[in-house]
Protein backbone atom coordinates (compact mmCIF):
# COMPACT_ATOMS: atom_id res chain seq x y z
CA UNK A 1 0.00 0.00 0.00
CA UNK A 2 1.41 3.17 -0.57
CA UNK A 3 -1.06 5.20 2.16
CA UNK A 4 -1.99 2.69 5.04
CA UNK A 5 -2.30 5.16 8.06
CA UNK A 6 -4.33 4.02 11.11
CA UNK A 7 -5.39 0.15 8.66
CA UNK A 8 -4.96 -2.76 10.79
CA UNK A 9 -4.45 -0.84 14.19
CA UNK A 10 -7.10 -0.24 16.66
CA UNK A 11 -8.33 3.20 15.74
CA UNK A 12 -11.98 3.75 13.99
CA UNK A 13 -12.19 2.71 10.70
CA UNK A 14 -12.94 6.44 10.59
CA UNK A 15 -10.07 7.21 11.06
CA UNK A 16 -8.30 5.34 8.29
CA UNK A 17 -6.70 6.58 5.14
CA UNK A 18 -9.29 7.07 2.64
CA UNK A 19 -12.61 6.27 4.74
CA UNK A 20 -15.08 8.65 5.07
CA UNK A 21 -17.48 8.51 8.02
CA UNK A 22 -20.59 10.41 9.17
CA UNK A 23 -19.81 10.99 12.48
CA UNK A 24 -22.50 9.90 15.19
CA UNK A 25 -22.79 11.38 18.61
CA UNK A 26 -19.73 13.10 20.00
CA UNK A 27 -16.54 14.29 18.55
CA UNK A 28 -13.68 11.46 18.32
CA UNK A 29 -17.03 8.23 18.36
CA UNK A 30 -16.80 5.91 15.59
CA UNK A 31 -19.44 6.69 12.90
CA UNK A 32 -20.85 5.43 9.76
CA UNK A 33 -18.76 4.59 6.74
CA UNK A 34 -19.94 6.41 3.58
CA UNK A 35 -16.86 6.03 1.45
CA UNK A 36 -14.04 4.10 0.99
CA UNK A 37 -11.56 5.95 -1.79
CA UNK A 38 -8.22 4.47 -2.24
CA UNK A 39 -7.43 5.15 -5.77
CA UNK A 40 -3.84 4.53 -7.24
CA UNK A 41 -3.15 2.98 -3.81
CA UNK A 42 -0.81 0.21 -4.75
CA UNK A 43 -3.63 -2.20 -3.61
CA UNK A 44 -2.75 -6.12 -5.09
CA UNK A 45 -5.12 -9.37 -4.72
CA UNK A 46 -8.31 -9.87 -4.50
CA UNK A 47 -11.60 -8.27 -2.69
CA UNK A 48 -12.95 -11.38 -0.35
CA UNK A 49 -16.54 -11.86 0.01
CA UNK A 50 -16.86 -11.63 3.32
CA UNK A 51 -14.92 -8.99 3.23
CA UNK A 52 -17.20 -6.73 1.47
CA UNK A 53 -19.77 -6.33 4.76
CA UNK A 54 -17.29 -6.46 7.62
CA UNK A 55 -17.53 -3.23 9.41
CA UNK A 56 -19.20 -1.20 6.69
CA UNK A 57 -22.80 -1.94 7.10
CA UNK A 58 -25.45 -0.52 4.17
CA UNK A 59 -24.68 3.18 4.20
CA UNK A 60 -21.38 2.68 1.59
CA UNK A 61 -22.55 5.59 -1.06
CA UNK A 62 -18.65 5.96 -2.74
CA UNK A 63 -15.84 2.90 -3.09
CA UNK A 64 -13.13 3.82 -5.28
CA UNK A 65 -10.78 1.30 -5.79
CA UNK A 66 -9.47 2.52 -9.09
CA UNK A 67 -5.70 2.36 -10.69
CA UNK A 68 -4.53 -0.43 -8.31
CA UNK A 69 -3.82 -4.05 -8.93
CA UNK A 70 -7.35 -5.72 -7.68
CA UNK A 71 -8.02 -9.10 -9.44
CA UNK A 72 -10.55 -11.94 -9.65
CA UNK A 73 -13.82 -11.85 -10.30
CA UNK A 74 -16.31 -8.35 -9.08
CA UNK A 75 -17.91 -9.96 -5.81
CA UNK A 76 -21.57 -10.40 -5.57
CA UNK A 77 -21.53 -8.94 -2.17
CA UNK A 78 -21.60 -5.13 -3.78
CA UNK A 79 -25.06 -5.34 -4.75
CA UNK A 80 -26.27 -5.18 -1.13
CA UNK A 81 -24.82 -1.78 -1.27
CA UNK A 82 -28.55 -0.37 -1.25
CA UNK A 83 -27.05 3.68 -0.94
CA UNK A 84 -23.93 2.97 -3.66
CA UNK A 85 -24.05 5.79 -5.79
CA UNK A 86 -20.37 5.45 -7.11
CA UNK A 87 -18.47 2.62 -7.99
CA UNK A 88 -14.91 3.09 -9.83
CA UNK A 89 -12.97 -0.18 -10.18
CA UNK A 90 -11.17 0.99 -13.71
CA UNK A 91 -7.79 0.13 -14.35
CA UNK A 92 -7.26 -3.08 -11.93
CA UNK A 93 -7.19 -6.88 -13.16
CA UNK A 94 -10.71 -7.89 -12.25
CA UNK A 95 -12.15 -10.46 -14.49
CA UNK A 96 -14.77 -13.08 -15.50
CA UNK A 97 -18.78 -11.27 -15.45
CA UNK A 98 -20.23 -8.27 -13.90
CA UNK A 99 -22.85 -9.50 -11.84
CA UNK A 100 -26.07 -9.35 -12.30
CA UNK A 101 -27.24 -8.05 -8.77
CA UNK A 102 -25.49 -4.85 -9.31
CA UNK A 103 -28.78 -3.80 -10.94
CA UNK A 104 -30.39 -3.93 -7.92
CA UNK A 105 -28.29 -0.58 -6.95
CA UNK A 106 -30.91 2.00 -7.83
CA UNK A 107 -28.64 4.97 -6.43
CA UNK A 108 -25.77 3.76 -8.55
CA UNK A 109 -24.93 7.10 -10.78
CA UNK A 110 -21.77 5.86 -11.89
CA UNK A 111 -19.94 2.54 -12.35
CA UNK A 112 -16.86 2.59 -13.97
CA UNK A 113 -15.41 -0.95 -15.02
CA UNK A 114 -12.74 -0.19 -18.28
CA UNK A 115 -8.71 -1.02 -17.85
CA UNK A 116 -10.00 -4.84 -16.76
CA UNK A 117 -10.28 -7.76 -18.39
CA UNK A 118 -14.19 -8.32 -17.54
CA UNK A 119 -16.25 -10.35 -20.37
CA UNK A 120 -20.05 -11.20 -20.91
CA UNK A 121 -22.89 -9.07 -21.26
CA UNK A 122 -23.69 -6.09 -19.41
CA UNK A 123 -26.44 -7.24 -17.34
CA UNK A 124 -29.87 -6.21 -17.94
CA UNK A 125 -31.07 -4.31 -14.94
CA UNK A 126 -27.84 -2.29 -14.90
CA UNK A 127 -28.94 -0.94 -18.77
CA UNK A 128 -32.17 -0.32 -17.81
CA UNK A 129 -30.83 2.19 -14.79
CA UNK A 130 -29.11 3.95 -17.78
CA UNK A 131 -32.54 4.00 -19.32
CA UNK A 132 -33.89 5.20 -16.34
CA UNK A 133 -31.78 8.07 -16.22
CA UNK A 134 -30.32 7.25 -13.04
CA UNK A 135 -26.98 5.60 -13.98
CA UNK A 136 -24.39 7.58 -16.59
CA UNK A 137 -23.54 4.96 -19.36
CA UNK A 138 -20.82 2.63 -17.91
CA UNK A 139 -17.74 3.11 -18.61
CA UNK A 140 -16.31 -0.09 -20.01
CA UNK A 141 -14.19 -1.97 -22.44
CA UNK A 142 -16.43 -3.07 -24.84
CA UNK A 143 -16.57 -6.61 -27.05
CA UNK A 144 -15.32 -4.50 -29.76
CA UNK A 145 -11.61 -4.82 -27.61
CA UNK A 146 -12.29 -8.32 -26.33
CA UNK A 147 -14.79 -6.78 -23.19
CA UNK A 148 -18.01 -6.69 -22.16
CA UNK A 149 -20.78 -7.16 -25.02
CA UNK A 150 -22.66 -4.29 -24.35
CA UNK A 151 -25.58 -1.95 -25.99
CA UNK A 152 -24.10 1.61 -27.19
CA UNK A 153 -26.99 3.49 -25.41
CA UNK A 154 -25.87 1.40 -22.11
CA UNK A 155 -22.27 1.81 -22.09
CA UNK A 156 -19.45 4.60 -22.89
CA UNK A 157 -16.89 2.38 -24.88
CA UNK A 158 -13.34 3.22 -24.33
């Protein structure tokens, strides 16, 4: 990692570099996670499932995870992320499918997905937030460049 400060110690996940909290009660409590930006972070490996929930709860609104080295496949466990409005995982080494329960993410705004190696089809309900005017065309590598298949008016090709 090339910031870490206060990760892995026994200070507030507040309190960590890049985590943003809405602070509850009074000054110096723990509060509620809203964001977790670590772009260009020198982050390697893989997200784990379970790690997805621990300690965040359903209040995420912003994970930025972009221009590390973050493989394997996009865990499921994002699309409980009812208040996710902003989702950048460009530029890692994720691969195989986006999944389909991301659609579920009616405040998603913005998803950004290009610089990985992620195939299939866009799924369904994630186009049709697009058509709903709620979600900005996806950023993406498209099948054109070996991506994802997916529908012009869905996704911004790169």
């Amino acid at each position: 990692w090339a910031a870490s400060t206060h990760w892995a110690t026994d200070r507030s996940e507040c309190d960590w570099y890049g985590v943003s909290c809405v602070r509850m009660g009074s000054a110096g409590s723990d509060g509620i996670i809203r964001e977790i930006s670590l772009p260009g972070n020198g982050l390697t490996g893989s997200i784990p499932p379970g790690a997805v929930l621990a300690g965040v709860g359903g209040r995420l609104a912003g994970l930025d995870l972009s221009g590390n080295a973050v493989g394997g496949t996009v865990p499921e466990a994002l699309g409980v992320f009812a208040n996710l409005s902003v989702l950048d995982l460009r530029d890692n080494d994720f691969t195989g499918r986006i999944p389909d329960n991301l659609g579920k993410l009616k405040n998603l705004e913005y998803l950004y997905v290009d610089g990985n190696a992620i195939t299939g089809r866009m799924p369904d309900d994630l186009c049709s937030l697009v058509e709903d005017g709620v979600l900005n065309p996806v950023a993406a590598d498209c099948a054109a460049s070996g991506g994802l298949e997916c529908d012009p008016d869905c996704c911004e090709c790169v």
